[in-house]
Protein backbone atom coordinates (compact mmCIF):
# COMPACT_ATOMS: atom_id res chain seq x y z
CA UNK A 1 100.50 15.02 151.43
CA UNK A 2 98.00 16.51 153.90
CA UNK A 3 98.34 14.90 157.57
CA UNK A 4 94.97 14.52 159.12
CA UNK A 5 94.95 17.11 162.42
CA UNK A 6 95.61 15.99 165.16
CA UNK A 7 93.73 18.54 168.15
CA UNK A 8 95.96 16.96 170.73
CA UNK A 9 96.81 20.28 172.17
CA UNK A 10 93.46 21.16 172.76
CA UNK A 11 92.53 17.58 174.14
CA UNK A 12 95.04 19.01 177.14
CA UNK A 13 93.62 22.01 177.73
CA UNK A 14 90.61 20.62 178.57
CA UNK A 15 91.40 18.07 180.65
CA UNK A 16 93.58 20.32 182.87
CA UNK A 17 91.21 23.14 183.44
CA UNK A 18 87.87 24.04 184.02
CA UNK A 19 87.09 27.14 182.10
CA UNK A 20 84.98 26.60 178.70
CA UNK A 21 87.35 25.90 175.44
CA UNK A 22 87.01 27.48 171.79
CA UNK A 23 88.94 26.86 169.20
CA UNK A 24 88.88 29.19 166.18
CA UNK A 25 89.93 28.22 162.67
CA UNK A 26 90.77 29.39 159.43
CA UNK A 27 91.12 26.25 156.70
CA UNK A 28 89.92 28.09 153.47
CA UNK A 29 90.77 25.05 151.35
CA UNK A 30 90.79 22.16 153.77
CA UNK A 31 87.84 20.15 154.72
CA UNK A 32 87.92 20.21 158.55
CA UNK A 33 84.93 18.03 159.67
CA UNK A 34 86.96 15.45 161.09
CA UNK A 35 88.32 17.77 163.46
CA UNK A 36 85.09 19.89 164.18
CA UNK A 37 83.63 16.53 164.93
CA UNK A 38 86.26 15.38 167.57
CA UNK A 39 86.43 18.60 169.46
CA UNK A 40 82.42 19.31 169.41
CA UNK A 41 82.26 15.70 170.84
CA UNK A 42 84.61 16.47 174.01
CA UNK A 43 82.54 19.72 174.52
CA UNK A 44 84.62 22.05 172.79
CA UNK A 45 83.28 25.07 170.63
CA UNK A 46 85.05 25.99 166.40
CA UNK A 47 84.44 28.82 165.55
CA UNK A 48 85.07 28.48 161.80
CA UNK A 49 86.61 31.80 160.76
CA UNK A 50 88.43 34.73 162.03
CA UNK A 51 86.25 37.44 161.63
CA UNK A 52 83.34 35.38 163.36
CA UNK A 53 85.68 34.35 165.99
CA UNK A 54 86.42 37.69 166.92
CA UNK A 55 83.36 38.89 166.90
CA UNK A 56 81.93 35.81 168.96
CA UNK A 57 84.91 37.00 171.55
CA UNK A 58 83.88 40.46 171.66
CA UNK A 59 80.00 39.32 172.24
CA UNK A 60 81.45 37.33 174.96
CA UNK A 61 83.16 40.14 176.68
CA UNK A 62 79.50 42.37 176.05
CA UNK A 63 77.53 39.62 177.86
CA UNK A 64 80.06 39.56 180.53
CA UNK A 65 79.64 43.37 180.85
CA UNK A 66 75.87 42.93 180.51
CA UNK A 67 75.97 40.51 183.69
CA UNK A 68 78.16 42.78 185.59
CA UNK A 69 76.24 45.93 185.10
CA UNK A 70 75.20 47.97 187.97
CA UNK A 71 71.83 48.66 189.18
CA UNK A 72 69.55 51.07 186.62
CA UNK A 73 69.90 54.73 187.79
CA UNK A 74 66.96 56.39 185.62
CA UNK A 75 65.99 59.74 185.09
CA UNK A 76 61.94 60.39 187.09
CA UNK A 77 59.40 60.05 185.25
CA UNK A 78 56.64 62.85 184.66
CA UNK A 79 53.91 63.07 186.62
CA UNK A 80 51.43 60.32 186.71
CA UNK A 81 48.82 62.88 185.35
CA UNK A 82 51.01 64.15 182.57
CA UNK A 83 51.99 60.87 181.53
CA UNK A 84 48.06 59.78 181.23
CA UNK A 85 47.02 63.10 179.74
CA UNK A 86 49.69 61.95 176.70
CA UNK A 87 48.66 58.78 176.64
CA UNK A 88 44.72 59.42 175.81
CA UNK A 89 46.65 62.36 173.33
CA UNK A 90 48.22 59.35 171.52
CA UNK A 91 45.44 57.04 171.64
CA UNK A 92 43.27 59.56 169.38
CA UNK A 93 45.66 58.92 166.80
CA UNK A 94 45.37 61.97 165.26
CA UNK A 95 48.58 63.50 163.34
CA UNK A 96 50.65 65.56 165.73
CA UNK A 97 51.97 69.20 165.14
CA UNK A 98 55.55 69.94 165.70
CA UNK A 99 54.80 72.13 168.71
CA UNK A 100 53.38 69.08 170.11
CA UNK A 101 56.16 66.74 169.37
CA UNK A 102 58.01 69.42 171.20
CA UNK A 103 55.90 69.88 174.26
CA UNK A 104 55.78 65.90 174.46
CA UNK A 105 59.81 65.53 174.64
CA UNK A 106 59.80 68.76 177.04
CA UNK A 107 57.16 67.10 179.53
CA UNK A 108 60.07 64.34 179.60
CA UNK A 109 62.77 66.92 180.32
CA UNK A 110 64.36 66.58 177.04
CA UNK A 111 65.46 70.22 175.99
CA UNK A 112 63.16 71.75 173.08
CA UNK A 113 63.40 75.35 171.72
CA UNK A 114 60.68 77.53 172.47
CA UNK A 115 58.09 78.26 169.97
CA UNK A 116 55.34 80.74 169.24
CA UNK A 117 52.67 79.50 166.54
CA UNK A 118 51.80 82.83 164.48
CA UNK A 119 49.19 82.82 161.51
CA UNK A 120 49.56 86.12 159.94
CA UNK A 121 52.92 88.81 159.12
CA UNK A 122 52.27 90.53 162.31
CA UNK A 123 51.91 87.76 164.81
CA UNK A 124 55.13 86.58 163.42
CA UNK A 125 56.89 89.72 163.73
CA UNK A 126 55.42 90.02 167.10
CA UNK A 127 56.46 86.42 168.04
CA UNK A 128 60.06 87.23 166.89
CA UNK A 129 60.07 90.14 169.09
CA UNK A 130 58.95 88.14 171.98
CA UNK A 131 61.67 85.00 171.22
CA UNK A 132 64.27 87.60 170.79
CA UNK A 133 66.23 88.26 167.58
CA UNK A 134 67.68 86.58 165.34
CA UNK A 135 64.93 83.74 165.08
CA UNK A 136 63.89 80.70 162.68
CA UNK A 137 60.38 80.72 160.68
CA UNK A 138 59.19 76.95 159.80
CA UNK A 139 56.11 76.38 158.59
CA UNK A 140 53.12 74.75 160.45
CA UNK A 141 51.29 73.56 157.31
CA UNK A 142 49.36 70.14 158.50
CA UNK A 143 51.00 67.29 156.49
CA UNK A 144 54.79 68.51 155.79
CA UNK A 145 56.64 66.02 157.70
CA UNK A 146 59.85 67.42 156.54
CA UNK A 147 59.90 70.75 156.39
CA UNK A 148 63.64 71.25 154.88
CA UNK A 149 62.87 69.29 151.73
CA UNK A 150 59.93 71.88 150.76
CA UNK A 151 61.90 74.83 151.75
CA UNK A 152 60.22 75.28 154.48
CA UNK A 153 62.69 76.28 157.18
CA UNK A 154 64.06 80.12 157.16
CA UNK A 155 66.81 80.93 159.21
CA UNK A 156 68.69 83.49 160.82
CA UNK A 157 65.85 86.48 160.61
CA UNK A 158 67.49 89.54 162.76
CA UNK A 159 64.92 92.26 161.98
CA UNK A 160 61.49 92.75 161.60
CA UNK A 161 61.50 93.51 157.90
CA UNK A 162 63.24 90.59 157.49
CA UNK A 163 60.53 88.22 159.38
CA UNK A 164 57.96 89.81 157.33
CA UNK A 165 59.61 88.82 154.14
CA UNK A 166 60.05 85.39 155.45
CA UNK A 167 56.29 84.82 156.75
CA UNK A 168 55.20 86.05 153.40
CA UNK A 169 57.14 83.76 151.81
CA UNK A 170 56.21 80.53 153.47
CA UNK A 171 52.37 81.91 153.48
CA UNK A 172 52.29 82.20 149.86
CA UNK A 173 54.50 78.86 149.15
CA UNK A 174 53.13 76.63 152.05
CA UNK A 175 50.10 77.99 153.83
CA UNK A 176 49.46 80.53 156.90
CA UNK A 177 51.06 78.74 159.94
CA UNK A 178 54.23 78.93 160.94
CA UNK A 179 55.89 78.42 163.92
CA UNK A 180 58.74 81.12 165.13
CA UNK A 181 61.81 79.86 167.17
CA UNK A 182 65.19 81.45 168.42
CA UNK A 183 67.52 80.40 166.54
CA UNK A 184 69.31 76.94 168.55
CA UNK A 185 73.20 77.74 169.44
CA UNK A 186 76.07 76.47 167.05
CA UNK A 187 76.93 73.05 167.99
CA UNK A 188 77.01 69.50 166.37
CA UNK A 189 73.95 68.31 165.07
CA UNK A 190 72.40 64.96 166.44
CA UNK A 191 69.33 62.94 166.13
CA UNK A 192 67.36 60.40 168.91
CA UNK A 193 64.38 58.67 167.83
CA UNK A 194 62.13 55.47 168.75
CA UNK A 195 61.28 53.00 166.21
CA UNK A 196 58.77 49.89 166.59
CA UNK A 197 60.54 46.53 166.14
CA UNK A 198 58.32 43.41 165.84
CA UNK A 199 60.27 41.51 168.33
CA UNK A 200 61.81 44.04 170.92
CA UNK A 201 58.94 46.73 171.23
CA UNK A 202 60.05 50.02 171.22
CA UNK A 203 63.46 50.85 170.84
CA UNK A 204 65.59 53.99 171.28
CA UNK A 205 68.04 55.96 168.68
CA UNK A 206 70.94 58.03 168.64
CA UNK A 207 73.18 58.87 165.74
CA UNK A 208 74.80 61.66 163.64
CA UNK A 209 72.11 63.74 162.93
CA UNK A 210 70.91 67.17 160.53
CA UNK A 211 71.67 66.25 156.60
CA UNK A 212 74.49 63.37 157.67
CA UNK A 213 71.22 61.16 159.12
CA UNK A 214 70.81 59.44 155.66
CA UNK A 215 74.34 60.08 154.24
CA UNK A 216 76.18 58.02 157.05
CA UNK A 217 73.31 55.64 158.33
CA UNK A 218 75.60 55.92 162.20
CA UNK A 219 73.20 55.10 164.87
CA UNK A 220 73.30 53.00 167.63
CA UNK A 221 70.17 51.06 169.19
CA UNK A 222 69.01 51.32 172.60
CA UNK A 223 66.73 48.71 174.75
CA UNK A 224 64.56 51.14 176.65
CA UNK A 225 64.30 51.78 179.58
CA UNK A 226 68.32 52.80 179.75
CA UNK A 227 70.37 55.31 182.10
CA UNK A 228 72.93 58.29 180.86
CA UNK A 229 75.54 55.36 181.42
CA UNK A 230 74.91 53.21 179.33
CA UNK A 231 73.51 55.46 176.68
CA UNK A 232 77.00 57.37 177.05
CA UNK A 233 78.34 53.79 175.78
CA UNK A 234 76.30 53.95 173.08
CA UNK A 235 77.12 57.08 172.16
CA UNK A 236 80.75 56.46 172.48
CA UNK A 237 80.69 53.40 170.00
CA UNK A 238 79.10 56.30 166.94
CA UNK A 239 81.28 57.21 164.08
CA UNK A 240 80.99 61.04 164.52
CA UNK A 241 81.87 60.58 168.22
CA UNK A 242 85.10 62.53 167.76
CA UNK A 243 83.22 65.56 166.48
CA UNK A 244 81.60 66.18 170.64
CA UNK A 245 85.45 66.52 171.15
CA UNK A 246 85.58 69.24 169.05
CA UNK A 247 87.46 68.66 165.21
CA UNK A 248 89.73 71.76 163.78
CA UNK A 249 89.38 74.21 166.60
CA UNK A 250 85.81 73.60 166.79
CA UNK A 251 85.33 73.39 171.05
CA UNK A 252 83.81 70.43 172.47
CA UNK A 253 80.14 70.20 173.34
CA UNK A 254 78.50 68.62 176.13
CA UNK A 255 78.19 65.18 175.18
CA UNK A 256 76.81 63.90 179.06
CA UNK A 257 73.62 66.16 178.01
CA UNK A 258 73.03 64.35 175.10
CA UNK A 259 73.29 61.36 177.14
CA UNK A 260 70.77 62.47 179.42
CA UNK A 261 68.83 62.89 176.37
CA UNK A 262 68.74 59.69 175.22
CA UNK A 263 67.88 58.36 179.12
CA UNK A 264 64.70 60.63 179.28
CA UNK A 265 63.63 59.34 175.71
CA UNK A 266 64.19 55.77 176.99
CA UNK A 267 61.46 57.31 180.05
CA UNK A 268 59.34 58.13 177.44
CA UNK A 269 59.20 55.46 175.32
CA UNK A 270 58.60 53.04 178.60
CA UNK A 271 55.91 55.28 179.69
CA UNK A 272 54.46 55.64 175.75
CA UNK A 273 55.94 53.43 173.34
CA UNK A 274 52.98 51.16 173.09
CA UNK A 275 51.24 54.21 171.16
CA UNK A 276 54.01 55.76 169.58
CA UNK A 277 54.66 54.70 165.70
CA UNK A 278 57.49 56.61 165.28
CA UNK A 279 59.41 59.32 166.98
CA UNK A 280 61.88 61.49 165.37
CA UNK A 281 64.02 64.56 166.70
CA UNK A 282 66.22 66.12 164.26
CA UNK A 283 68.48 67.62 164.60
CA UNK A 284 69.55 67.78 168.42
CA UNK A 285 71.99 70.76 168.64
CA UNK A 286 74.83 69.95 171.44
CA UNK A 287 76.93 72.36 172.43
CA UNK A 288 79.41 73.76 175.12
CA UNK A 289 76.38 74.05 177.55
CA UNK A 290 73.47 71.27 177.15
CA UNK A 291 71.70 70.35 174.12
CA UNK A 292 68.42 71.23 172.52
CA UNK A 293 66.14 69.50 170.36
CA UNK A 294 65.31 71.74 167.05
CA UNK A 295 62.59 69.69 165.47
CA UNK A 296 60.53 66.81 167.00
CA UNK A 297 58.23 64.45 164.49
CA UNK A 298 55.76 62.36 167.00
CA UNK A 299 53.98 59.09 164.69
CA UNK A 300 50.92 57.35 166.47
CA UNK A 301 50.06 54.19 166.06
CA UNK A 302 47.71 53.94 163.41
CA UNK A 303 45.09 51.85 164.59
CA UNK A 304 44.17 49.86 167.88
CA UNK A 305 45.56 46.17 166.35
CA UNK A 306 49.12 46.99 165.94
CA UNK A 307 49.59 48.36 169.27
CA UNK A 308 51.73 46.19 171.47
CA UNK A 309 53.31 47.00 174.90
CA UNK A 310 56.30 48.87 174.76
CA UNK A 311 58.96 46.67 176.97
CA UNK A 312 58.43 48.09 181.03
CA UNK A 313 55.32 49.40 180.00
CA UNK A 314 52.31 49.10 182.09
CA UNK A 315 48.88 48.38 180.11
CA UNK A 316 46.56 51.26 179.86
């Protein structure tokens, strides 16, 4: 016959100390109410289940780490003229080009490829010569938000014949504008973002990035405005961490850089969040030296009503 517990243990424990007292439980078939009721009414906590007790231990350590955190150390801001020259960009809430998105990050010091925006065969070939060979063709078509998933994106051009071909291509698929980049070095493709949450404001992503974005959904959230330490934690706590180590004799790319990436987007979406929609740069190529962002997608808000104030940001 079941015996009624009997918490006498824990009725000890608290008597001879004074740190807080949990107790954590797994009764799948038992009715435990009894017991919850005695040890609630002398002040200590059940946590009824193992999983949710070990995750309510591991949110204790996180706040403990929270209170012991040192001082912010943030990356500087942009000038105060730059800064209000984007803002009054934003508040026209017109769509942005991808050269913009990428001169907006830049501004920030986040590192963007260069680009040259060509509208015929021989601007691009002339752009390509400029950038240096081999170089990327994307179209600059307003209203292709993603480029890849029209075919948009031509890679690896190392002549001029061969950017030729390629503008003609995207011209006669897409439209006239394209945008001509040197090709980004080989390293492992990332992605940082800031998305609107109805509570928290602007917030700040990281995660695998490139085609794995929507295949793994591994990204970790960031509460703006944030230094390269604790976005390193962040990054640290991804699923595709152990490929900035380097995986089958690939080497191991700069994962502090990416870090400071994520810090100067946390700048930015202090400084602009309260106008920004959406902001999306993928992919973010790290390798052995730094990183560089490939492709930068800039939302504004749509209309004066939804926006709020990004969290540290000052009201325009």
């Amino acid at each position: 016959m079941h015996q009624a517990y009997q918490p006498l243990p824990s009725k000890r424990s608290l008597a001879e100390s004074d740190k807080p007292l949990a107790i954590c439980c797994n009764f799948s078939a038992t009715d435990n109410f009894e017991m919850r009721q005695e040890l609630s009414d002398r002040g200590v906590t059940v946590l009824d289940g193992t999983v949710e007790g070990l995750r309510a231990v591991r949110h204790a350590f996180a706040y403990r780490d929270f209170g012991k955190r040192a001082a912010l150390s943030l990356p500087s801001s942009p000038e105060a003229g730059t800064v209000e020259q984007w803002r009054e960009r934003l508040k026209s809430r017109q769509a942005f080009s991808e050269a913009e998105g990428l001169e907006l990050i830049a501004d920030f010091g986040i590192g963007a490829v260069t680009h040259h925006h060509a509208t015929s065969a021989s601007h691009a070939v002339a752009a390509a010569q400029s950038a240096g060979f081999p170089v990327a063709l994307k179209t600059a078509m307003p209203g292709i938000q993603h480029k890849s998933d029209v075919g948009g994106v031509l890679l690896g051009l190392d002549d001029e014949e061969a950017v030729s071909t390629a503008y003609q291509d995207l011209n006669d698929r897409l439209g006239p504008q394209v945008l001509v980049t040197p090709m980004a070095p080989k390293g492992v493709e990332m992605s940082l973002g800031i998305i609107r949450d109805p509570q928290f404001g602007s917030l700040v992503m990281v995660g695998a990035g490139g085609i794995l974005i929507e295949l793994l959904a591994d990204r970790r959230i960031v509460l703006p405005p944030c230094d390269t330490a604790n976005a390193r934690r962040q990054i640290d706590r991804l699923k595709v961490r152990p490929m900035l180590d380097g995986l089958r004799g690939q080497p191991s790319v700069d994962a502090d850089a990416l870090a400071d990436a994520v810090a100067r987007l946390s700048v930015l979406a202090t400084c602009l969040g309260d106008l920004i929609e959406g902001l999306d740069i993928n992919p973010v190529i790290v390798h052995p030296d730094g990183c560089i962002a490939v492709d930068a997608l800039v939302l504004p808000i749509a209309d004066e009503t939804s926006a709020t104030l990004a969290p540290g940001a000052s009201a325009p």
